[in-house]
Protein backbone atom coordinates (compact mmCIF):
# COMPACT_ATOMS: atom_id res chain seq x y z
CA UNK A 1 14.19 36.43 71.38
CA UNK A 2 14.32 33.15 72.95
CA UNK A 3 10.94 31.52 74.26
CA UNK A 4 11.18 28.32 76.77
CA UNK A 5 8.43 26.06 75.91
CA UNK A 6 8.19 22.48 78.03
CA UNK A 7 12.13 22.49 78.76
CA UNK A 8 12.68 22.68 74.67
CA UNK A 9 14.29 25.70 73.57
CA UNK A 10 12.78 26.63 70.08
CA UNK A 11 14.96 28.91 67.63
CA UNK A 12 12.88 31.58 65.38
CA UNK A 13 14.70 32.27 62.75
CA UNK A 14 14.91 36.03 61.58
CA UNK A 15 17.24 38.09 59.39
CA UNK A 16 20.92 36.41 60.76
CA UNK A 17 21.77 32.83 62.55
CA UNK A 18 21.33 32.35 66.17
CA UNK A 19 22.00 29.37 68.42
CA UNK A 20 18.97 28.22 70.55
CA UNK A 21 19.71 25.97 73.58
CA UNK A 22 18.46 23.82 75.62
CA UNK A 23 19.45 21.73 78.58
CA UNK A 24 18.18 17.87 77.76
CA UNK A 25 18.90 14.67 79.47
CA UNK A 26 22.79 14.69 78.36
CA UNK A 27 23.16 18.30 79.37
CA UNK A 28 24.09 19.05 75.90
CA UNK A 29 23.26 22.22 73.74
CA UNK A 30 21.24 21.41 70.55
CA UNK A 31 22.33 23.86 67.82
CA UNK A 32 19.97 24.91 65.43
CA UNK A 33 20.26 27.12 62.22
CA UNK A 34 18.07 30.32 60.92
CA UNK A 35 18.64 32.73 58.38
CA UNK A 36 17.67 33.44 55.19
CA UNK A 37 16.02 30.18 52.94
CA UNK A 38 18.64 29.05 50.46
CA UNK A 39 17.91 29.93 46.90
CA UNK A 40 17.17 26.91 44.50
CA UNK A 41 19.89 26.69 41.92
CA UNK A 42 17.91 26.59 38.60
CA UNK A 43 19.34 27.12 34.93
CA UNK A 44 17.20 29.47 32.54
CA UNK A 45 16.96 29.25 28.86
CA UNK A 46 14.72 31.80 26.72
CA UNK A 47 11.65 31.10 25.18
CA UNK A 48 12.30 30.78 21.29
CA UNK A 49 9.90 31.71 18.32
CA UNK A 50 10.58 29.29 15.16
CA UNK A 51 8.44 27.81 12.16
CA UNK A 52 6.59 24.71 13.32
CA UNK A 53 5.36 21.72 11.55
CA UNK A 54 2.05 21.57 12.39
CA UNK A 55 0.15 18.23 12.50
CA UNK A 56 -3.45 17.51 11.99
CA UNK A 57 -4.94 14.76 14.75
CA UNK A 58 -7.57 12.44 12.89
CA UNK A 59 -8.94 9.00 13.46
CA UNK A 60 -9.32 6.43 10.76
CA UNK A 61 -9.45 2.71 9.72
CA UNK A 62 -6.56 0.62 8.48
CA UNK A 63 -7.84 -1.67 5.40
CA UNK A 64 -5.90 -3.68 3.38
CA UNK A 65 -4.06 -2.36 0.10
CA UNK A 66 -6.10 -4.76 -2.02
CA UNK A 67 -8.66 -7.53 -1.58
CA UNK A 68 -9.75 -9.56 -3.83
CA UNK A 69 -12.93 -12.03 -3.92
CA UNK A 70 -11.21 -14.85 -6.35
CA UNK A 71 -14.03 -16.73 -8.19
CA UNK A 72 -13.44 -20.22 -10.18
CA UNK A 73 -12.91 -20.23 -14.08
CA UNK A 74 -13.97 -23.41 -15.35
CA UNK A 75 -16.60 -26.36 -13.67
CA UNK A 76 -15.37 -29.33 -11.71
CA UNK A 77 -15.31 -31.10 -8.45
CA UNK A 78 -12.83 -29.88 -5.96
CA UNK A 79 -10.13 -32.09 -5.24
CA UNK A 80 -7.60 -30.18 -2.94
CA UNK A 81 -8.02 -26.81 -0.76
CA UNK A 82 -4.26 -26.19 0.22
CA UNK A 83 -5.03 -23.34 1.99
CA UNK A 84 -6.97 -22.02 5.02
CA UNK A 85 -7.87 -18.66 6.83
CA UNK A 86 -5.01 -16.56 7.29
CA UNK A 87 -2.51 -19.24 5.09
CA UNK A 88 0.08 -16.72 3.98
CA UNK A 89 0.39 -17.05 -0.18
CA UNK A 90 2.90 -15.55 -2.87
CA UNK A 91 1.05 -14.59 -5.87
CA UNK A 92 0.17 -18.13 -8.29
CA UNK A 93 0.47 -19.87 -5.18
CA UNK A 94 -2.64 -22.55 -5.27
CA UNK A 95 -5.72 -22.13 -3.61
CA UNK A 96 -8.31 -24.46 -4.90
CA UNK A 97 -7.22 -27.59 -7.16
CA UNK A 98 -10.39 -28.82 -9.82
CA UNK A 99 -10.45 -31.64 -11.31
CA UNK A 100 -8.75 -31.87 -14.41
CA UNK A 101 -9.99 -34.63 -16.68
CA UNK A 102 -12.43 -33.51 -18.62
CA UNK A 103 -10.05 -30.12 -19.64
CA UNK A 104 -7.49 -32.27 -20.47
CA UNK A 105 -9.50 -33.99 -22.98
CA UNK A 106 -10.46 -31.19 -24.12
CA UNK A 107 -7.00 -30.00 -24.60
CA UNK A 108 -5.66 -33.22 -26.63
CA UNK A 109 -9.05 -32.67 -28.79
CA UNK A 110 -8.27 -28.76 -29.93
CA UNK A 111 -4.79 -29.87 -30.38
CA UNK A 112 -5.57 -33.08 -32.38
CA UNK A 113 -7.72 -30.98 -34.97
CA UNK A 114 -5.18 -28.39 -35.54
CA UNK A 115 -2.38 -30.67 -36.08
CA UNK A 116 -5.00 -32.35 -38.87
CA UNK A 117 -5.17 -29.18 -40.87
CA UNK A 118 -1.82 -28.44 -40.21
CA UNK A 119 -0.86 -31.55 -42.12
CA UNK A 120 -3.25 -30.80 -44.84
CA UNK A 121 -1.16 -27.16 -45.50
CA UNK A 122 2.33 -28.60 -45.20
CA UNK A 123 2.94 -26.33 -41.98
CA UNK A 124 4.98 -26.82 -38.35
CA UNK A 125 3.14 -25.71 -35.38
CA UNK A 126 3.21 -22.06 -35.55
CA UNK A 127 4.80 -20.84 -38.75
CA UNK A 128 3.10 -18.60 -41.09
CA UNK A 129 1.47 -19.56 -44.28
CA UNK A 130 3.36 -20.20 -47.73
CA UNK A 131 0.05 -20.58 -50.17
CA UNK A 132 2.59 -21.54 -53.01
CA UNK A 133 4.12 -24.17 -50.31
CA UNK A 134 0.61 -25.87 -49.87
CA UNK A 135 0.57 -29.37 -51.82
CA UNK A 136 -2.77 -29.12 -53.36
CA UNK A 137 -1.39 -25.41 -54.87
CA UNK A 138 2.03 -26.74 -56.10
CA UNK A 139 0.24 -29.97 -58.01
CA UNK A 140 -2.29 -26.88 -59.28
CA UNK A 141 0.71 -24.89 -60.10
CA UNK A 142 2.30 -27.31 -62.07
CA UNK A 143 -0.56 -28.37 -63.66
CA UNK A 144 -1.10 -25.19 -65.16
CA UNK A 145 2.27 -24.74 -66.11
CA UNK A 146 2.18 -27.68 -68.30
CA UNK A 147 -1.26 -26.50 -69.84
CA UNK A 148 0.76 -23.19 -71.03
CA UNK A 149 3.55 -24.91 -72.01
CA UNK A 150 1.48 -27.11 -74.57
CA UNK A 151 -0.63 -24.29 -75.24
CA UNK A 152 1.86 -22.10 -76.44
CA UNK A 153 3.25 -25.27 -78.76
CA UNK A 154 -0.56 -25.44 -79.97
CA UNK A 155 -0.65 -21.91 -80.77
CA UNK A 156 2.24 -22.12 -82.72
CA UNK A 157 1.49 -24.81 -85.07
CA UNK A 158 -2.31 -23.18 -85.33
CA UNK A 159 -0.14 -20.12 -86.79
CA UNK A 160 1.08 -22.49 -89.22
CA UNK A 161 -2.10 -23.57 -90.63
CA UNK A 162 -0.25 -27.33 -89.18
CA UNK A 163 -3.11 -27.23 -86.82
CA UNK A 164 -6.86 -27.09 -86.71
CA UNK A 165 -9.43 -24.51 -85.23
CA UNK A 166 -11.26 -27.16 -83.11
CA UNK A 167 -7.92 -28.70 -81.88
CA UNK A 168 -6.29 -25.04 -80.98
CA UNK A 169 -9.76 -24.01 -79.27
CA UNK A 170 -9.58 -27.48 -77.30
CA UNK A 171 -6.02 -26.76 -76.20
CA UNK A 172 -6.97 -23.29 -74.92
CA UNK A 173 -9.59 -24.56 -72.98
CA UNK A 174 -7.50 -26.92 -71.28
CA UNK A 175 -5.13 -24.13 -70.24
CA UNK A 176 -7.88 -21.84 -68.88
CA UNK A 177 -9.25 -24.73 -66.95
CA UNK A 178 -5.85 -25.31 -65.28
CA UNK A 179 -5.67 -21.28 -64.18
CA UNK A 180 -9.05 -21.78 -62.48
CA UNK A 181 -7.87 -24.75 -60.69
CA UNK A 182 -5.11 -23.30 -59.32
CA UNK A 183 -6.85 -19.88 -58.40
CA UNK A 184 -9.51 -22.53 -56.38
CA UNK A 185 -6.73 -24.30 -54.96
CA UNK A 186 -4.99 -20.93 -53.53
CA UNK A 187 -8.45 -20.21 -52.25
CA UNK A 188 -9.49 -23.55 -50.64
CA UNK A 189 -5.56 -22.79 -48.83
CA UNK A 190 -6.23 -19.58 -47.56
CA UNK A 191 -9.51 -21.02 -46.02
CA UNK A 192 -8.00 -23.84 -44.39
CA UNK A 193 -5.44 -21.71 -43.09
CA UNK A 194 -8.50 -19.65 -41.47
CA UNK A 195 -9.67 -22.46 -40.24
CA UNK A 196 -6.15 -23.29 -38.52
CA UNK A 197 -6.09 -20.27 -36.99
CA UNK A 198 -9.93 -21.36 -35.22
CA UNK A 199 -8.50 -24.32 -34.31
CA UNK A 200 -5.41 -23.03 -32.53
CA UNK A 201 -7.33 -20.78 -30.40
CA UNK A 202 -9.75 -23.50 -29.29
CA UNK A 203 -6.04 -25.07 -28.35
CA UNK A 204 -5.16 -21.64 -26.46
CA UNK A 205 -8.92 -21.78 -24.69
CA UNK A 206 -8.40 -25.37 -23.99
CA UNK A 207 -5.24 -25.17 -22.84
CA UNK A 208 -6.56 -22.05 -20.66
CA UNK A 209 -9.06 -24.04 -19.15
CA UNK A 210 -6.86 -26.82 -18.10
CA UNK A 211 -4.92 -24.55 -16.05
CA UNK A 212 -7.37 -22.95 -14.55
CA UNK A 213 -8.31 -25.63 -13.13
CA UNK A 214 -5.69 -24.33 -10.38
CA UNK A 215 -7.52 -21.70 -8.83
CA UNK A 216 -4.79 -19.42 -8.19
CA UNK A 217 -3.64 -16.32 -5.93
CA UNK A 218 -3.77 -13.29 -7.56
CA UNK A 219 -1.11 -11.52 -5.61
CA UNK A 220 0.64 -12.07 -2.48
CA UNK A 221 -0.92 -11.89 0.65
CA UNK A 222 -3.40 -13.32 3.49
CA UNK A 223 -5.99 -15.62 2.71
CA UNK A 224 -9.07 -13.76 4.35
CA UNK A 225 -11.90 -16.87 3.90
CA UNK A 226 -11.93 -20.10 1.78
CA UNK A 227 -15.75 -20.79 0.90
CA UNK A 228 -14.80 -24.30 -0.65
CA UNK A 229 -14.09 -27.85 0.41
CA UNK A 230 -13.21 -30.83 -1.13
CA UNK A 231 -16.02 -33.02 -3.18
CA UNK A 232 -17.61 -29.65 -3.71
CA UNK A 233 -18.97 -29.10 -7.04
CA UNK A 234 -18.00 -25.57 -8.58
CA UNK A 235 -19.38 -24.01 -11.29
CA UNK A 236 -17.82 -20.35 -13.95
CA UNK A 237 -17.92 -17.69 -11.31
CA UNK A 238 -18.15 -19.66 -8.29
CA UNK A 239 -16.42 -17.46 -5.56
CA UNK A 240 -13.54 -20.03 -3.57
CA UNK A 241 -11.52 -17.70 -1.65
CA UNK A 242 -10.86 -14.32 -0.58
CA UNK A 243 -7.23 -12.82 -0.71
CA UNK A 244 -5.69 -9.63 0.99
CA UNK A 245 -3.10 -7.63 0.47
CA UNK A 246 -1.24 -6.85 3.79
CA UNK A 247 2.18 -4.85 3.05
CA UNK A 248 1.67 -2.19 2.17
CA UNK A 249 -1.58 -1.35 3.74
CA UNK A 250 -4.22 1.84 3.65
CA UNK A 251 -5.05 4.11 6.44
CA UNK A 252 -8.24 6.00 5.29
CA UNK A 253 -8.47 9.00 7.54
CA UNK A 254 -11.63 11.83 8.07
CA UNK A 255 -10.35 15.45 7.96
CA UNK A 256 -12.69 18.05 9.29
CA UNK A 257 -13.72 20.54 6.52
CA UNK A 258 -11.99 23.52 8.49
CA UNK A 259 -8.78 21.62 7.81
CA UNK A 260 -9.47 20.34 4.20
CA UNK A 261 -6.94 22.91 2.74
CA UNK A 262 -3.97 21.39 4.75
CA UNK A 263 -3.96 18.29 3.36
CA UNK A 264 -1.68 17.59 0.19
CA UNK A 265 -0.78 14.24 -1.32
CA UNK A 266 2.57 13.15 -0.23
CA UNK A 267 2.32 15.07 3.35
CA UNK A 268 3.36 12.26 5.85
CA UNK A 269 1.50 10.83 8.43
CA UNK A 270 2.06 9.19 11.94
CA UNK A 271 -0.36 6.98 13.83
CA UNK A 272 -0.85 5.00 16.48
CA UNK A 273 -2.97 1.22 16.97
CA UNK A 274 -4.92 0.23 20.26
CA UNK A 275 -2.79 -3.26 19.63
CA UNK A 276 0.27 -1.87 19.81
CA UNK A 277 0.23 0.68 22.36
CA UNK A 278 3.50 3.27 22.74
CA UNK A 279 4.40 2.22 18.79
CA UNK A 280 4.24 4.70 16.09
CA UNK A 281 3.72 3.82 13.21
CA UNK A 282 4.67 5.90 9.87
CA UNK A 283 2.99 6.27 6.20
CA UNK A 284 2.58 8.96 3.44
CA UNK A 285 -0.70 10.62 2.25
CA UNK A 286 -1.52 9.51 -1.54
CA UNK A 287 -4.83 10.05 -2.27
CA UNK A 288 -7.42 13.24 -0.78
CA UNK A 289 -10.69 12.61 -2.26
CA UNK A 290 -11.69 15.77 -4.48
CA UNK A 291 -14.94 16.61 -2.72
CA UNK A 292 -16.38 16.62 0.84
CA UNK A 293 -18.36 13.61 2.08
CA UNK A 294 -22.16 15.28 1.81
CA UNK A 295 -23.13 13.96 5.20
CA UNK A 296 -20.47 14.56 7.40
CA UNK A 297 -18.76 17.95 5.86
CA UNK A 298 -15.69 15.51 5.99
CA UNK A 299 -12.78 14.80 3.33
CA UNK A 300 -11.59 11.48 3.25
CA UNK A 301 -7.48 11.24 3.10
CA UNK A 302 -5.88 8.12 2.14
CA UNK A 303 -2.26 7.22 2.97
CA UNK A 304 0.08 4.23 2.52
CA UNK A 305 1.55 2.29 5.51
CA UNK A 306 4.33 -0.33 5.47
CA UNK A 307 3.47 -3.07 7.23
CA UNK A 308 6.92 -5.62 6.08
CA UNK A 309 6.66 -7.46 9.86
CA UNK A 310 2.60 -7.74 9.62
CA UNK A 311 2.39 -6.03 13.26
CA UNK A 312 -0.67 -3.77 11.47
CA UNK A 313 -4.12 -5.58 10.91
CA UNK A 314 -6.73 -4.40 8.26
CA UNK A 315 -9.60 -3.19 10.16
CA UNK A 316 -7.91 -1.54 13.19
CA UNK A 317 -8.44 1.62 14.24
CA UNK A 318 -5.74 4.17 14.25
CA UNK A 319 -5.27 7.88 15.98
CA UNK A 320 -3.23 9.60 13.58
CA UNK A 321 -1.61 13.04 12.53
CA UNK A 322 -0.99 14.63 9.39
CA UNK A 323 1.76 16.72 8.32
CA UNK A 324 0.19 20.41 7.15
CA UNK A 325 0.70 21.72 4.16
CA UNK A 326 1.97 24.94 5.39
CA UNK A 327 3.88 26.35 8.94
CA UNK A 328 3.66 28.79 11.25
CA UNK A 329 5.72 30.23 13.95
CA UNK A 330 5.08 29.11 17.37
CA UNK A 331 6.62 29.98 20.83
CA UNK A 332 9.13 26.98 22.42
CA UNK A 333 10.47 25.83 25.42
CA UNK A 334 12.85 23.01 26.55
CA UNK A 335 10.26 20.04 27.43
CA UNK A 336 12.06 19.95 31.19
CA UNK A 337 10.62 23.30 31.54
CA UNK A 338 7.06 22.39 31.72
CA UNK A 339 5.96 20.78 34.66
CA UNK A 340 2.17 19.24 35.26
CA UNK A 341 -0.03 18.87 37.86
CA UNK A 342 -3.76 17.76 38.23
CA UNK A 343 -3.72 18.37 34.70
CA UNK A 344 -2.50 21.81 34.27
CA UNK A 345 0.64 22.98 32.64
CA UNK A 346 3.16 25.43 34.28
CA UNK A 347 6.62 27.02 33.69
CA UNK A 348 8.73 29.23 36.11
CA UNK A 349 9.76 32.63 34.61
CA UNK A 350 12.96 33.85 35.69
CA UNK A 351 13.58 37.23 36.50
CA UNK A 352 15.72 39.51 39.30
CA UNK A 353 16.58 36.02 40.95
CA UNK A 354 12.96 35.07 41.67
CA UNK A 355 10.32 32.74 39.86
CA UNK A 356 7.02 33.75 38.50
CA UNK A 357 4.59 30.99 38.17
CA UNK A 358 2.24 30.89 34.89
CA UNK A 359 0.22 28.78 33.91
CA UNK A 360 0.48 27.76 30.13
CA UNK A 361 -1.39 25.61 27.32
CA UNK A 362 0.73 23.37 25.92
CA UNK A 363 0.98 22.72 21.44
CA UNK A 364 2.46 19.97 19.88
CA UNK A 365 5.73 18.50 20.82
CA UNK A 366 8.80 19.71 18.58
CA UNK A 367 12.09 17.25 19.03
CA UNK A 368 12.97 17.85 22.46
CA UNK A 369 11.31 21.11 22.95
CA UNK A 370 7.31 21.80 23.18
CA UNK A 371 4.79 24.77 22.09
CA UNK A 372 3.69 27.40 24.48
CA UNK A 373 0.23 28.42 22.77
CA UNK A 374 -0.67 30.54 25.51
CA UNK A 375 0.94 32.04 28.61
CA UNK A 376 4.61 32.87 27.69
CA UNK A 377 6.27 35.19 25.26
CA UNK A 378 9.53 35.37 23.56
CA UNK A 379 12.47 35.54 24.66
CA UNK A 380 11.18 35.24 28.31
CA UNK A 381 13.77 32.56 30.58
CA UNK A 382 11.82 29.69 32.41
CA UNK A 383 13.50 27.39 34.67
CA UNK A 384 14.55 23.80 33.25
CA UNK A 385 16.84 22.78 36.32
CA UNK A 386 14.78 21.62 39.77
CA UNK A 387 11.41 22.96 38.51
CA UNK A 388 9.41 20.15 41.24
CA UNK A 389 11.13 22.14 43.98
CA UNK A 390 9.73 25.80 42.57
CA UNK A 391 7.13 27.44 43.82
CA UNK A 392 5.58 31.01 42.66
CA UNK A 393 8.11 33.75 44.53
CA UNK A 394 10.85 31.87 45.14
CA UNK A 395 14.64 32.97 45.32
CA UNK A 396 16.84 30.48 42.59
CA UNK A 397 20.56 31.08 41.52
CA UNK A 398 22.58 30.04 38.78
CA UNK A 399 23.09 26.38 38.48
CA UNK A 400 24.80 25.92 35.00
């Protein structure tokens, strides 16, 4: 049926083509076509059922691996500060200098005396003691070996009758004399020696103290504060600086107490900072604490994050997700499949060369495919070609 409308002719299209015409200003026909709507070539793949990976989301705070409040070891006046807030160190590197002076004296003191008695025993720095070696003991020895030598000659002639009771008695006590010197001289040894051994460790203490005098780093890492300055006086205990350890660092992480039975120690763990937005960053649990937190029904998971380049900062807050302990099937889809609008999910079923609309509730992402929780089964074929040009009812062919 043709209908002449304002000198336009306008073409309704029904089951088959037809030409519509027209006379315009030209005197020219104006073809126009009608017929059945051309189906939208689409390619179908099945909805597959597989084990999944599933992934707890958690928040949590990044702190660093260690951090240590260092503290001086000996008194002094501070006479250099060669580091400031955030001065990258290596561990020994100095933090706080003291002066030295009054350690070194102390030093050449402790050493001084312990050379003295080491002179008195005969000994080099560090060897062991000899008793028999010590002077005073070899003059006693020898001593007393003379004594038995002429006591034995007196003992002889007293057999004789060539010598008298007084004289032989005399002799005799000479001899035992000479024993008990020697015996005192092994002893007075032996307690010099102990006495050498108090005055080397006053030289290990001294010497101790003179190096601490160098307030150093206790491992490498980030200076976090430095509570000293120059001319300041410091005293045993005095805290100077604070250090941190940056790489790696510790993500502690709340798990809800419905989940608490997922978690395992070496599960890994993905996250995400507010300062680096689009980055994900990687890390393995190693500690779950053995009890929930009383006041939030919470357990507390703690994993371990390199952080080589430094991008990560102790005290950020991270969005992360933990691998569960065990898997389940789920139902998935090619992501291209999925298509969102205003916030709702939807797929296109195929079937009979027509699309079904449904809408769906999308999991957790799997490689390139993605989790149909709800609204698709098995083995069902959604559209993954031209899906923005599908609408609920529509004819589609075969466009692999």
């Amino acid at each position: 049926m043709l209908r002449f409308m304002n000198g336009m002719c306008i073409g309704l299209v029904a089951a088959v083509l037809t030409a519509g015409c027209g006379m315009g200003a030209t005197g020219e026909s104006s073809p126009a076509d009608a017929g059945e709507t051309a189906a939208v070539q689409v390619a179908a793949v099945a909805a597959v059922q597989q084990p999944i990976t599933r992934f707890l989301r958690v928040s949590g705070t990044l702190a660093a691996q260690e951090e240590a409040e260092v503290a001086a070891e000996v008194q002094g006046r501070v006479i250099a500060t060669p580091v400031e807030r955030g001065t990258r160190v290596s561990e020994a590197s100095d933090l706080i200098r003291i002066a030295p002076a009054e350690a070194t004296a102390q030093a050449v003191e402790a050493q001084a005396n312990a050379a003295q008695i080491e002179g008195r025993l005969g000994l080099t720095e560090g060897a062991p003691l000899d008793v028999e070696r010590v002077p005073e003991v070899a003059n006693a020895k020898a001593t007393l070996a003379l004594a038995e030598g002429d006591f034995e000659r007196t003992r002889m002639l007293f057999e004789r009758k060539l010598l008298s009771q007084a004289e032989f008695d005399q002799r005799s006590a000479q001899t035992e004399v000479a024993r008990r010197q020697y015996d005192i001289a092994r002893n007075a040894a032996v307690q010099q020696y102990q006495a050498l051994l108090a005055a080397r460790a006053r030289v290990s203490l001294a010497q101790k103290a003179l190096a601490d005098t160098v307030v150093r780093a206790p491992f490498s890492g980030v200076v976090g504060q430095r509570l000293v300055s120059v001319g300041d006086y410091v005293t045993r205990g005095t805290k100077v600086a604070s250090v941190l350890r940056t790489n790696p660092l510790r993500v502690e992480l709340t798990v809800p107490e419905q989940y608490s039975t997922e978690v395992a120690i070496g599960r890994a763990v993905t996250f995400e900072v507010d300062a680096s937005p689009g980055k994900t960053f990687t890390g393995q649990v190693r500690y779950v604490s053995p009890a929930l937190q009383a006041d939030s029904r919470a357990l507390i998971v703690e994993a371990v994050v390199p952080n080589e380049d430094g991008m990560l900062k102790p005290g950020s807050f991270a969005t992360a997700r933990i691998e569960q302990a065990s898997r389940s099937p789920g139902v998935l889809v090619p992501a291209g499949a999925v298509r969102t609008v205003g916030g709702t999910a939807r797929v296109f079923v195929v079937s009979s060369g027509q699309v079904e609309e449904r809408i769906v509730t999308v999991g957790q992402p799997v490689g390139d495919l993605v989790e149909i929780t709800t609204g698709l089964k098995t083995g069902e074929n959604v559209a993954t070609k031209n899906v923005t040009q599908l609408a609920d009812g529509m004819r589609v062919g075969d466009g692999e």
